[in-house]
Protein backbone atom coordinates (compact mmCIF):
# COMPACT_ATOMS: atom_id res chain seq x y z
CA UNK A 1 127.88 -158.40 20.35
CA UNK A 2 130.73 -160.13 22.00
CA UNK A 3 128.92 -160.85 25.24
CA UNK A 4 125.99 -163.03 22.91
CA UNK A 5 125.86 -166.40 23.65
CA UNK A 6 125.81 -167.37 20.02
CA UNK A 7 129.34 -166.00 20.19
CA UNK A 8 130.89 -167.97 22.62
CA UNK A 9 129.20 -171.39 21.07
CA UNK A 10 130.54 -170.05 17.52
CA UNK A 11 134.53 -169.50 19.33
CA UNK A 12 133.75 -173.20 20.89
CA UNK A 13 133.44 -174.50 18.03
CA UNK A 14 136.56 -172.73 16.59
CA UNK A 15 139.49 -173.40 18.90
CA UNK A 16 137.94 -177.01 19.71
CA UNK A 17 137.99 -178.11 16.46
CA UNK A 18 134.63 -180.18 16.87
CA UNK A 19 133.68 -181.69 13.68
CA UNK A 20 129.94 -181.58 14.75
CA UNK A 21 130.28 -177.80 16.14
CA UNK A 22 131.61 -176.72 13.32
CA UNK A 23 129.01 -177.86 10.98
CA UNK A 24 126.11 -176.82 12.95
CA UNK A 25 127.46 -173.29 12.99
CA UNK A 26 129.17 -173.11 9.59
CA UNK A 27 126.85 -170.71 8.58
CA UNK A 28 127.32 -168.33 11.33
CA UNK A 29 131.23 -168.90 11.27
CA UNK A 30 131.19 -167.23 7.58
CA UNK A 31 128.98 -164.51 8.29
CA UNK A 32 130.58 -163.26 10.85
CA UNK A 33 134.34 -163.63 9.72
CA UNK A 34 132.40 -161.80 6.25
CA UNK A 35 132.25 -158.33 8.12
CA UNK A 36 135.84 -158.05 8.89
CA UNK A 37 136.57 -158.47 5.30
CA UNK A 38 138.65 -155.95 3.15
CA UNK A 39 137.00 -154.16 0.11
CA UNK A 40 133.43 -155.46 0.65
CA UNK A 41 131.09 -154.03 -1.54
CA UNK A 42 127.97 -153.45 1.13
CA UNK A 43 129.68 -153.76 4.55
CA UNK A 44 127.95 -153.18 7.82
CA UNK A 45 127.82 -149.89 9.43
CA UNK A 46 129.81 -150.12 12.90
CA UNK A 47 132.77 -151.76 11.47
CA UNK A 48 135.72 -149.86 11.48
CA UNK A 49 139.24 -151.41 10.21
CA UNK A 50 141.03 -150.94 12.89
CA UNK A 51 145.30 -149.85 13.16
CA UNK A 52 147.30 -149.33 16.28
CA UNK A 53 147.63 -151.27 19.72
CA UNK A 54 146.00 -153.60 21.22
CA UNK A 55 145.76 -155.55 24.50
CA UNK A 56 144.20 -158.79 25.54
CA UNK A 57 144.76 -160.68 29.09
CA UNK A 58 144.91 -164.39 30.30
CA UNK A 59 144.30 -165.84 33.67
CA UNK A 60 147.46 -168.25 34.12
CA UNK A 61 149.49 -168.87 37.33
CA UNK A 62 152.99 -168.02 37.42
CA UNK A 63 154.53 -171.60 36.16
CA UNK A 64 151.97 -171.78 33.53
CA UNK A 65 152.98 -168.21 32.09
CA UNK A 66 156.68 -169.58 32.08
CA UNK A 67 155.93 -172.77 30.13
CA UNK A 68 153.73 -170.48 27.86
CA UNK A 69 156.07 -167.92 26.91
CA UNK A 70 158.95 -170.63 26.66
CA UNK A 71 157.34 -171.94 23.45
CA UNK A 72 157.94 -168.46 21.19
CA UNK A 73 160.94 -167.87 19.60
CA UNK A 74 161.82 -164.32 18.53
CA UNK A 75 160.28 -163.23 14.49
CA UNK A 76 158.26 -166.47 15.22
CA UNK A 77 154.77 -166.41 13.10
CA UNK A 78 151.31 -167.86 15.44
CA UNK A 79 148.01 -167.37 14.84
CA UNK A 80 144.64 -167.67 16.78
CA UNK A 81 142.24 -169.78 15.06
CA UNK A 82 138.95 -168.01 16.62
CA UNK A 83 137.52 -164.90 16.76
CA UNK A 84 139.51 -162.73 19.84
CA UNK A 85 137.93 -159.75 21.68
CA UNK A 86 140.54 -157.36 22.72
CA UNK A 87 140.55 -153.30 23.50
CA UNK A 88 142.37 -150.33 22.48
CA UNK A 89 145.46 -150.06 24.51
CA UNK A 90 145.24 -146.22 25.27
CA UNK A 91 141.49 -147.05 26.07
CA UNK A 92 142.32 -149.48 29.17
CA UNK A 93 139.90 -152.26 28.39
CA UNK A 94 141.56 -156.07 29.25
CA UNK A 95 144.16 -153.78 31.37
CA UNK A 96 142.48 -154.94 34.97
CA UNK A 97 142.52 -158.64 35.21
CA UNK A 98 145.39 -161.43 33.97
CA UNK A 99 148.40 -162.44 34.60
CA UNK A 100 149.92 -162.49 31.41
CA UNK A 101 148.80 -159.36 29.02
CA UNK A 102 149.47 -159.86 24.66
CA UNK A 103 150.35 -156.36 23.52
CA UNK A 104 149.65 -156.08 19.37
CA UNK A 105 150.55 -153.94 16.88
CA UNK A 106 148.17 -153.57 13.77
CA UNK A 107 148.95 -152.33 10.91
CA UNK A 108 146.76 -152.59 7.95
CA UNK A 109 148.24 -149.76 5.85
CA UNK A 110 150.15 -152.50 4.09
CA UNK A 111 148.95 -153.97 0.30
CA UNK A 112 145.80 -156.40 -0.01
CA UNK A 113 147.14 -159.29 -1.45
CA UNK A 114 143.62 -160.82 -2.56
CA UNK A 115 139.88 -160.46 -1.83
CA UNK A 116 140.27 -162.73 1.14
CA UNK A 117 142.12 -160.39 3.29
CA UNK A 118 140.22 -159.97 6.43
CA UNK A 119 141.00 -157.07 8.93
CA UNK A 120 140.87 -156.44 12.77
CA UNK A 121 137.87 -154.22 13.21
CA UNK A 122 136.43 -151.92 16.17
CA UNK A 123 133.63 -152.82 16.95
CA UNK A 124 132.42 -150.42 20.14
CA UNK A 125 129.00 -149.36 18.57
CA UNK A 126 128.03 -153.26 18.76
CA UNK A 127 129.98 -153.86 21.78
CA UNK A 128 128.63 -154.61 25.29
CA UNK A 129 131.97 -153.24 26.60
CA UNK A 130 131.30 -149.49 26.28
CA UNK A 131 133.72 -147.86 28.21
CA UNK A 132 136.19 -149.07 26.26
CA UNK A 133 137.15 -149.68 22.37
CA UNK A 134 136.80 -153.20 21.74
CA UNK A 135 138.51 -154.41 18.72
CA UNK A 136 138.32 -157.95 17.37
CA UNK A 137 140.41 -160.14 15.18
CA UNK A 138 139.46 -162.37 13.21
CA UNK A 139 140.05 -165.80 12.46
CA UNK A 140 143.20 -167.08 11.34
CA UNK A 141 144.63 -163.37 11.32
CA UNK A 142 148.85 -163.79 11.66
CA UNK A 143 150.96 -162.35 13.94
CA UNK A 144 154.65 -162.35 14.72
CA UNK A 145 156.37 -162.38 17.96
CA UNK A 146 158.74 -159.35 18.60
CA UNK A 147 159.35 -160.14 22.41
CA UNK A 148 158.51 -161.13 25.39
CA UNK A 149 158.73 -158.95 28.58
CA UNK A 150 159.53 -160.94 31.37
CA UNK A 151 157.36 -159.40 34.72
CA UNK A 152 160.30 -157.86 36.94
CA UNK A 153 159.37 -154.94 35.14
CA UNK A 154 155.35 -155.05 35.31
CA UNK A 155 153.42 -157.31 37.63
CA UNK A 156 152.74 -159.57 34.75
CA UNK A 157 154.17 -161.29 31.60
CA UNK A 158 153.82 -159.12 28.48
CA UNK A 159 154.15 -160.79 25.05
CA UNK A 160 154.64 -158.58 22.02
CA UNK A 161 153.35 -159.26 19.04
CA UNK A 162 152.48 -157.44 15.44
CA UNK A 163 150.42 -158.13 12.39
CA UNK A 164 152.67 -159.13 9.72
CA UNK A 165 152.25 -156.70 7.30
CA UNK A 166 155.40 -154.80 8.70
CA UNK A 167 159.02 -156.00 8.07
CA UNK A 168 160.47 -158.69 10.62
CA UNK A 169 162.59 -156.36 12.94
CA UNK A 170 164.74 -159.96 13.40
CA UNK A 171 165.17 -160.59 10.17
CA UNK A 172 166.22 -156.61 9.35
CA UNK A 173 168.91 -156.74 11.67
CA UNK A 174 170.19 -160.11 10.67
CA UNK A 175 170.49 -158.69 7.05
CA UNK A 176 172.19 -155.63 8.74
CA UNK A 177 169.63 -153.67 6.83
CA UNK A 178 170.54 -150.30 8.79
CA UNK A 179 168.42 -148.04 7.07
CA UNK A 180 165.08 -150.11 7.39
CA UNK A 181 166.02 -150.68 11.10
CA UNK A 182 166.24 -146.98 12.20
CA UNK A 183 162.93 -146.42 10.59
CA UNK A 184 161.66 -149.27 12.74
CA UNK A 185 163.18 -147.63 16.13
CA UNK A 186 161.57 -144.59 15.13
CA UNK A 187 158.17 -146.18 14.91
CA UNK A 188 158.66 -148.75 17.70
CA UNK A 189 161.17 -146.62 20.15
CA UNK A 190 159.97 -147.89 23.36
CA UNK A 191 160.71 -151.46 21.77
CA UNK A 192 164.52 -150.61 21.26
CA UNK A 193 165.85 -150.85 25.46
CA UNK A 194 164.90 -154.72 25.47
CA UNK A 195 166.49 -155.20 29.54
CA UNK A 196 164.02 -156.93 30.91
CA UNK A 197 162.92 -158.60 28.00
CA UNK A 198 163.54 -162.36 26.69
CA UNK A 199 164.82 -161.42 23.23
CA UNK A 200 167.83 -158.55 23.50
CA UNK A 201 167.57 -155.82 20.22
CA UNK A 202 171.08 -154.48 21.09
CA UNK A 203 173.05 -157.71 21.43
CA UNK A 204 171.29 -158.86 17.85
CA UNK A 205 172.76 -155.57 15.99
CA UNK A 206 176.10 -156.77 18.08
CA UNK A 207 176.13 -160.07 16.56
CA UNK A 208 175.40 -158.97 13.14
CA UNK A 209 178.01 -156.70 12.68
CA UNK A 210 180.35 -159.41 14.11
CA UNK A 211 179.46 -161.37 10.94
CA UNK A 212 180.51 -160.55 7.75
CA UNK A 213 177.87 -159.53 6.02
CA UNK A 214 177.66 -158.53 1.56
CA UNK A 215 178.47 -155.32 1.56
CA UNK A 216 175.05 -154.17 -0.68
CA UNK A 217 173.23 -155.18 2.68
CA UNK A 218 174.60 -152.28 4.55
CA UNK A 219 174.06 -149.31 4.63
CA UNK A 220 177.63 -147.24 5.69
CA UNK A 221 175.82 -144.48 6.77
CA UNK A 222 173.92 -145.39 9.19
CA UNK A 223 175.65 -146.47 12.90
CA UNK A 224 172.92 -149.44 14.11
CA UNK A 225 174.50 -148.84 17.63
CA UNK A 226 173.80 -145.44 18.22
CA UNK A 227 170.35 -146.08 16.57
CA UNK A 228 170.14 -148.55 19.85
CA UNK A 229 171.50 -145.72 22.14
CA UNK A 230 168.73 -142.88 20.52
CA UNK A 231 166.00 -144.82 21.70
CA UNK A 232 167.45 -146.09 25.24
CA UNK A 233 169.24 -148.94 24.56
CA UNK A 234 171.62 -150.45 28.01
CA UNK A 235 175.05 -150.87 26.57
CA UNK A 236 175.69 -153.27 29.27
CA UNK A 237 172.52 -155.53 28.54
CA UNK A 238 173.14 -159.02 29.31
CA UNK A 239 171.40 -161.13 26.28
CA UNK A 240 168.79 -163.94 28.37
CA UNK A 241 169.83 -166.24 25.58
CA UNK A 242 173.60 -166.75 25.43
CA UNK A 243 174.52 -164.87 28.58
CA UNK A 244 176.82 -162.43 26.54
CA UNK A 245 177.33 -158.78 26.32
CA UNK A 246 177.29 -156.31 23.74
CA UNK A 247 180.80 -155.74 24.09
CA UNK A 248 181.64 -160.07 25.25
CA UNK A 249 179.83 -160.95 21.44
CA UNK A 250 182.12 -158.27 19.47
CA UNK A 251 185.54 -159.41 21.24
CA UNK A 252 184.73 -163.12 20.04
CA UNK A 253 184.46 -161.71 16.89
CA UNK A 254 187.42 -159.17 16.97
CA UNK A 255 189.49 -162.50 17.98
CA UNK A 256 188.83 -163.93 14.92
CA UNK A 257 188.92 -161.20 12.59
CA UNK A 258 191.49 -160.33 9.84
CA UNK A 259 192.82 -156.70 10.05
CA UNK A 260 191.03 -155.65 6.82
CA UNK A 261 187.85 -157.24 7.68
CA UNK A 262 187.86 -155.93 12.05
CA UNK A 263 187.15 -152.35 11.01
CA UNK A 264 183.40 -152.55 11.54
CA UNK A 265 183.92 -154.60 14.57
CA UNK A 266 186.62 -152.27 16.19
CA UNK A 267 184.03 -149.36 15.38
CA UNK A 268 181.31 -151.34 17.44
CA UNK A 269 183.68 -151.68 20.11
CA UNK A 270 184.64 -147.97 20.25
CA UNK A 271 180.86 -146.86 20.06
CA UNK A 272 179.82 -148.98 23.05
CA UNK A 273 182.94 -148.21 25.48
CA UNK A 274 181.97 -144.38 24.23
CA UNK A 275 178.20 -144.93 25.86
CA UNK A 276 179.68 -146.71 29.00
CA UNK A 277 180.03 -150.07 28.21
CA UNK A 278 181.73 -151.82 30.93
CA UNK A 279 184.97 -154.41 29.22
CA UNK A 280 184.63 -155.59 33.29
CA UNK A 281 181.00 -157.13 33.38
CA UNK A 282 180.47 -160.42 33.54
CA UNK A 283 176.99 -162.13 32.06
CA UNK A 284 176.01 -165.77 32.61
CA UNK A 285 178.12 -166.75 30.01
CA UNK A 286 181.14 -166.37 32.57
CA UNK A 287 183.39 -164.39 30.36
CA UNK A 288 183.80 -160.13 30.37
CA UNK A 289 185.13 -158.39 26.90
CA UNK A 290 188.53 -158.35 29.54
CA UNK A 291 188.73 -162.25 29.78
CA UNK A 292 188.64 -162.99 25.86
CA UNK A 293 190.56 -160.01 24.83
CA UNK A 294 192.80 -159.18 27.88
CA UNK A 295 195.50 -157.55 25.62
CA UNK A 296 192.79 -155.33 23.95
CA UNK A 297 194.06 -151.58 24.00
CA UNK A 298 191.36 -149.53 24.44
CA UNK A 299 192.24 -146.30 23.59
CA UNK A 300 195.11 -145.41 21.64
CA UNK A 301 196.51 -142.43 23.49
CA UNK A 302 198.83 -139.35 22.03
CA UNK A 303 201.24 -137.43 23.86
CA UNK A 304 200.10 -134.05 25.32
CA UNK A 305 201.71 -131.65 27.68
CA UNK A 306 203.23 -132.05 30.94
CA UNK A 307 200.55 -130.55 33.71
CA UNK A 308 202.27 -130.57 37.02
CA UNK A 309 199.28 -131.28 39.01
CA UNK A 310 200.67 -133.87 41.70
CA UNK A 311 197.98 -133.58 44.02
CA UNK A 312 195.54 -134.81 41.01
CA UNK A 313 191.90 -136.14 42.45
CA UNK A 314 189.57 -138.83 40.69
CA UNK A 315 186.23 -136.86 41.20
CA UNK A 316 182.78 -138.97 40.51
CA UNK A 317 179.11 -138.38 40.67
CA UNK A 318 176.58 -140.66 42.96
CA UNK A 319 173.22 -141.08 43.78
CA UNK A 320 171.26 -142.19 46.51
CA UNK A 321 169.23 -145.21 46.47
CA UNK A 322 166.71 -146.12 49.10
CA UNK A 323 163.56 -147.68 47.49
CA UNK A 324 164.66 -150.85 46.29
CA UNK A 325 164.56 -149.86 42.93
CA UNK A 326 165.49 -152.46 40.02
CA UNK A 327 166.34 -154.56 43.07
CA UNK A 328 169.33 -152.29 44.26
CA UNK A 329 169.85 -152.37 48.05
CA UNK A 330 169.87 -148.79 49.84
CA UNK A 331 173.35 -146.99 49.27
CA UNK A 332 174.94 -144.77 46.81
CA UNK A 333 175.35 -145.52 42.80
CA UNK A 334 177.81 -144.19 40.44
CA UNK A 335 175.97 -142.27 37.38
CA UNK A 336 177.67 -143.60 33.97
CA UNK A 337 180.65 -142.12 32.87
CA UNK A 338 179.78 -140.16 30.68
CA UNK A 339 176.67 -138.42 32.15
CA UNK A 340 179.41 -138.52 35.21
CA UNK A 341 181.75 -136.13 33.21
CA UNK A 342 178.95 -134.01 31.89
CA UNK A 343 177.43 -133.09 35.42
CA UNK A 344 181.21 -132.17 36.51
CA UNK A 345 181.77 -129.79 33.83
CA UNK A 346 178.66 -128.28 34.28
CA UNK A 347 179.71 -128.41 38.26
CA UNK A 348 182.46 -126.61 37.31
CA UNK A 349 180.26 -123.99 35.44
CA UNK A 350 178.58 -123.23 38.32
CA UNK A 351 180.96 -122.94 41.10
CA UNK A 352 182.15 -120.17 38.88
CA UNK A 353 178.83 -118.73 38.32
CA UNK A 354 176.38 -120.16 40.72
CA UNK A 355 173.71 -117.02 40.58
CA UNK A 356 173.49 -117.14 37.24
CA UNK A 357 173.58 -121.35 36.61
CA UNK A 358 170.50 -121.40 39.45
CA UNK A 359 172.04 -124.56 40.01
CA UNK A 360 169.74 -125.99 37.34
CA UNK A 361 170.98 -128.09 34.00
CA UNK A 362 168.53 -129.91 32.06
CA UNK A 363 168.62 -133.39 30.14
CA UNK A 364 171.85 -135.13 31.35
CA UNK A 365 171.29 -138.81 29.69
CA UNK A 366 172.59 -141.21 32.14
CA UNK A 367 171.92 -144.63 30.69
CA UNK A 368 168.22 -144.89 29.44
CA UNK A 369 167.06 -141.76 31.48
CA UNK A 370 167.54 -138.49 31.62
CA UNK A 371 167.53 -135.85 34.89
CA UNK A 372 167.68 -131.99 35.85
CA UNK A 373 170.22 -132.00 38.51
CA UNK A 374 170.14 -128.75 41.26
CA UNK A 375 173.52 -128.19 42.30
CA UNK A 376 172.36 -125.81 44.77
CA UNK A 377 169.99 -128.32 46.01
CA UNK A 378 172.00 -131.60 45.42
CA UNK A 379 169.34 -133.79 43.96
CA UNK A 380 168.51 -135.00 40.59
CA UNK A 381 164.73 -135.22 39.06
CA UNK A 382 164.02 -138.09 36.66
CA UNK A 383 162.22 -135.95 33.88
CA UNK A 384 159.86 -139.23 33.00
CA UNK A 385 158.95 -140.51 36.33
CA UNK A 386 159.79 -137.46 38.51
CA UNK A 387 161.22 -139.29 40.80
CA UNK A 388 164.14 -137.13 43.22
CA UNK A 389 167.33 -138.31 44.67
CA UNK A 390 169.84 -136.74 46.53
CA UNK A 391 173.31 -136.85 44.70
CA UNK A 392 176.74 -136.13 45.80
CA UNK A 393 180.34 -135.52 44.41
CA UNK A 394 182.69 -138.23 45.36
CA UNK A 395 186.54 -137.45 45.12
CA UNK A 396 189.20 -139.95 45.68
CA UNK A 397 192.64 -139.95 44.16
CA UNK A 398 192.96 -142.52 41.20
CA UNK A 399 196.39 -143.90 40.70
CA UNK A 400 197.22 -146.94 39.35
CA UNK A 401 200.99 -148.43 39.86
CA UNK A 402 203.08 -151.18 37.38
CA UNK A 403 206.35 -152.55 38.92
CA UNK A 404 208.20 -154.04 35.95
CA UNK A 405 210.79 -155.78 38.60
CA UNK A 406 214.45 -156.16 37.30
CA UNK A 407 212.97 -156.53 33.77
CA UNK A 408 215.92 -154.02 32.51
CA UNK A 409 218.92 -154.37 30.64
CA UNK A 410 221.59 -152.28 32.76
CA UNK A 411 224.89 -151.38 30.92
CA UNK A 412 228.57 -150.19 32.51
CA UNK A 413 229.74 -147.48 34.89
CA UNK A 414 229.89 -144.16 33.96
CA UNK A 415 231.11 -141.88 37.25
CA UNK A 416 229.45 -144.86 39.11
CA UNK A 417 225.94 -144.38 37.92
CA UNK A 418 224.49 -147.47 35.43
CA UNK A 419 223.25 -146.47 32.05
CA UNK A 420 220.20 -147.71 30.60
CA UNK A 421 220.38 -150.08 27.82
CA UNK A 422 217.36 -149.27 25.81
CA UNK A 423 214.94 -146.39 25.51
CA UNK A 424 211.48 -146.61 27.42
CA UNK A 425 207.94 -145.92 26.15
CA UNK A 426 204.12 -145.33 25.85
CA UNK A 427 202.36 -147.17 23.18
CA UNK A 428 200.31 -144.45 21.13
CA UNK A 429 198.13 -144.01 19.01
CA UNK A 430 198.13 -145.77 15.34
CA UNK A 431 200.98 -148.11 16.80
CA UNK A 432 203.76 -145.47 17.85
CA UNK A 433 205.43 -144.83 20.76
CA UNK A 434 206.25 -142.05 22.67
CA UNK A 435 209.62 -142.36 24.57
CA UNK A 436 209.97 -141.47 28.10
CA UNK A 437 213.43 -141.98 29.19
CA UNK A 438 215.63 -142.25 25.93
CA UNK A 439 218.79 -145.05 26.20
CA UNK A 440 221.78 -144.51 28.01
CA UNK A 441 220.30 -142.25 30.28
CA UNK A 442 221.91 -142.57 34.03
CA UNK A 443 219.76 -144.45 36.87
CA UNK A 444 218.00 -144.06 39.50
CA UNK A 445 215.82 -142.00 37.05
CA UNK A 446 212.38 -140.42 37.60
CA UNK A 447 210.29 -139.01 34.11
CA UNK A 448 206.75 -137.77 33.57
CA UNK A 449 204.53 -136.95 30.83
CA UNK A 450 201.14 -136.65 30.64
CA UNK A 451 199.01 -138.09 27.92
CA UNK A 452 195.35 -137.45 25.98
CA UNK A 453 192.56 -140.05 24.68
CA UNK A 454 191.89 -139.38 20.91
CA UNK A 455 188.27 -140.42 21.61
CA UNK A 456 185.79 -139.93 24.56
CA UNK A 457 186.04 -142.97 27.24
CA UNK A 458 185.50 -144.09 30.82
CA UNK A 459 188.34 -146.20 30.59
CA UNK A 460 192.34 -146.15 29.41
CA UNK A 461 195.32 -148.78 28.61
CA UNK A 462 198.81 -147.96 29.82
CA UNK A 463 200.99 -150.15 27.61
CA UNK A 464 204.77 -150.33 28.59
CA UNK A 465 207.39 -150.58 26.03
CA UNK A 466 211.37 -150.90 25.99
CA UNK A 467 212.88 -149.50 22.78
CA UNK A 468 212.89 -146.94 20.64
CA UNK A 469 211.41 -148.06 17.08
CA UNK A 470 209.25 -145.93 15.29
CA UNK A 471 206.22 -148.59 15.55
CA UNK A 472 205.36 -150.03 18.90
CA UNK A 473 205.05 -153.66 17.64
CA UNK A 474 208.85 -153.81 16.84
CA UNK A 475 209.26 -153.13 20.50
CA UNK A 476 209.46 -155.41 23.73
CA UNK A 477 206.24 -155.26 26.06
CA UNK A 478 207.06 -155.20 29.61
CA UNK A 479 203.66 -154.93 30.98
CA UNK A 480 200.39 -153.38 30.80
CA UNK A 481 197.43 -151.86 32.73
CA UNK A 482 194.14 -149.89 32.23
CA UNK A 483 192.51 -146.60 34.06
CA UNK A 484 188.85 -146.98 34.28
CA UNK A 485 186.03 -145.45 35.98
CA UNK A 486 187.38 -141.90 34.78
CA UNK A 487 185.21 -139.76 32.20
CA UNK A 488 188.80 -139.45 29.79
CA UNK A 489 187.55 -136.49 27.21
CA UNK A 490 188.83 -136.63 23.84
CA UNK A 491 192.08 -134.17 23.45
CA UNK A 492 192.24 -133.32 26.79
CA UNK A 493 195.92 -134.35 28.73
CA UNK A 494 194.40 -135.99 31.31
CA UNK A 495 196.87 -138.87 32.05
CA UNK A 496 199.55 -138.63 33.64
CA UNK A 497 202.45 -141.58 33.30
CA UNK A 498 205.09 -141.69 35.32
CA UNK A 499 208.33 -144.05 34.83
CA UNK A 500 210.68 -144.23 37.94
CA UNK A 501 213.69 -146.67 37.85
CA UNK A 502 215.78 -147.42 41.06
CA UNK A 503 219.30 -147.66 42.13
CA UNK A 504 218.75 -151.54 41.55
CA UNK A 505 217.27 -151.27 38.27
CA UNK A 506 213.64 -151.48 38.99
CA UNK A 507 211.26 -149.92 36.84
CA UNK A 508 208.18 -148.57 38.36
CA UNK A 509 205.07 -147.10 36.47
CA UNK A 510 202.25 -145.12 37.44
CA UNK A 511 199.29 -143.53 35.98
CA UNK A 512 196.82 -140.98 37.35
CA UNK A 513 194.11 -139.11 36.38
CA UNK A 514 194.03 -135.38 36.83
């Protein structure tokens, strides 16, 4: 069928546009396009409307590939103007030759509009292609760009495209249309984790819940975030387009934002730091979520208990890396937080029972994968790929150290020692304060207390107050610091602050993880 010559001259005359071509095969133009059309009253046996994935390949070199894929914007509408051959994807077919592969989606479950709807059709009983399914659409059929997946992931240029039958993914999360947008992940998950791709899913839901949006367009029920994390999505994806974060787009906004209108932002911001987010990284765009908020707190913290636990160690989770994989030179890699503090409380679990853990856990999500680790073995599998590395448990003490300098207001002698002039505190949680050394008490003067997150994080924010006001705003900031690379569990007194004023009137602060 497709390998005919009366084919090719029939394409020819197509995507040339010859006047004279096209009249001399008019005739065979509408006959053909005919058999791909919807609701036909006689139509030819072999012809099968066809829905799911297809492929198709060019032969380009490298710079042409570039300067082709340059032209598409994201939700952008194209169209080929001839009949195109292309094969089932699970079939193989086009997979074997080209350096730049078009992977399409068709759906034609949607509504016929009118009786000129024409539909991609297999075609493999006519086909001269028979080990494989070949599939052909016909002319003028629309498609829309979803994106484009640049080749350090594959060996070639992938470009993404569906029939537009289905709702604009684009345009869905631009109208913050939550509820339409998780039933899109669910039908396109491996879509969702756009890394290597030119068009980033997770820093588009960013941006549009940075902008205000009516509130009928949302749907309050549904987090768009963690409908990104479900299906695999990096929280530290760098967008190709604006060289921003995740976390770098939502401070921007946060900056600007009223208090009653920053709740949805602030809830972004928590959601991300809670899957690893790092408020460190720096995109193209030159500028962390640290550089345009640097007074951010992070994580309100509450008073706990004191734990006296001086000899407190920072314990984290590595593995080893000799392959070359996602360009990483050979050495050891820190798991994300989070998976980090899973695997050391399941650690834990097996030190105390190790014959009856088998060393074995399943399923720890570290990022976009997810591995059974042997303890008793010290590796971790990667349950899609099966790929093993050897891990290892790192411990180092964490302590980080604030000298305030003679930033304190000393007061007279009593018995020779100096008094304090003004209480000294934690900034907690929902603006409080927790003192630590009330007023008037005598220097030098050494006080500990140890402190809890109210929500899971790899990170923490020491802030240092003088005073003793109620609300932590009506006191005077002497200086400020943040814990990270810790797994900090939610309720759990994990930090330990320590205020230590000298003889000269030097406060000193340090905080540890234990």
């Amino acid at each position: 069928y497709t390998g005919d010559a009366l084919y090719r001259k029939v394409n020819q005359a197509m995507y040339t546009d010859d006047p004279k071509l096209l009249k001399e095969h008019a005739a065979y133009i509408r006959a053909l396009r005919d058999v791909f059309k919807q609701g036909q009253i006689d139509p030819i046996d072999g012809f099968e409307p066809f829905s799911g994935e297809v492929t198709r390949r060019m032969k380009l070199d490298a710079e042409a590939v570039r300067e082709y894929v340059e032209r598409f914007a994201r939700g952008q509408e194209v169209c080929w103007s001839a009949f195109t051959s292309t094969s089932e994807a699970r079939k193989g077919g086009n997979d074997g030759f080209g350096d730049l592969e078009f992977k399409i989606r068709c759906n034609m479950s949607g509504k016929v509009v009118d009786d000129d709807h024409y539909f991609p059709a297999s075609v493999s009983r006519w086909s001269q292609f028979t080990t494989e399914n070949e599939v052909i659409l016909p002319p003028h059929t629309f498609f829309r760009i979803v994106n484009v997946q640049v080749a350090s992931v594959e060996k070639h240029t992938i470009i993404i495209m569906e029939t537009t039958n289905d709702p604009c993914v684009w345009k869905v999360i631009q109208a913050q249309n939550w509820g339409v947008f998780e039933a899109w992940a669910q039908t396109n998950w491996n879509l969702v984790d756009t890394s290597y791709c030119k068009f980033s899913i997770i820093n588009a839901v960013a941006m549009a819940v940075a902008k205000a949006v009516s509130p009928e367009a949302q749907d309050p029920k549904v987090n768009p975030l963690t409908i990104c994390f479900q299906y695999g999505a990096n929280p530290n994806e760098v967008d190709k387009e604006t060289g921003d974060t995740p976390l770098s787009t939502l401070a921007r906004a946060h900056s600007r934002s009223t208090p009653q209108g920053g709740s949805g932002v602030v809830e972004a911001i928590k959601t991300l730091l809670h899957k690893g987010a790092d408020p460190n990284l720096k995109g193209p765009g030159g500028q962390s979520f640290l550089d345009i908020l640097p007074g951010y707190v992070f994580l309100d913290i509450l008073p706990g208990h004191v734990l006296p636990n001086p000899e407190a160690k920072f314990v984290d989770w590595m593995y080893w890396v000799e392959d070359g994989v996602d360009g990483k030179s050979t050495g050891w890699y820190r798991w994300d937080a989070i998976a980090a503090a899973l695997v050391e409380s399941k650690f834990q679990d097996w030190l105390a029972e190790p014959g009856k853990a088998l060393g074995k856990i399943l399923s720890i999500q570290s990022t976009k994968f997810s591995y059974d680790v042997d303890f008793s073995m010290m590796q971790q599998r990667n349950t899609i790929t099966s790929k093993i590395r050897i891990i290892r448990r790192h411990v180092e003490e964490t302590t980080k150290k604030l000298v305030i300098g003679k930033a304190l207001v000393l007061a007279g002698d009593v018995k020779d020692a100096a008094l304090l002039d003004g209480s000294l505190s934690v900034a907690t949680f929902g603006g409080g304060c927790a003192v630590l050394i009330p007023r008037s008490s005598a220097i030098p003067m050494k006080k500990t207390d140890m402190f809890c997150v109210v929500k899971d994080s790899p990170c923490a924010r020491i802030v240092v107050l003088q005073g003793e006001q109620q609300l932590s705003k009506d006191n005077k900031i002497l200086g400020e610091f943040q814990i990270d690379g810790v797994s900090f569990v939610k309720g759990v007194p994990q930090i330990e602050v320590t205020f230590d004023i000298d003889v000269t009137g030097i406060l000193s602060v340090s905080a540890k993880e234990i």
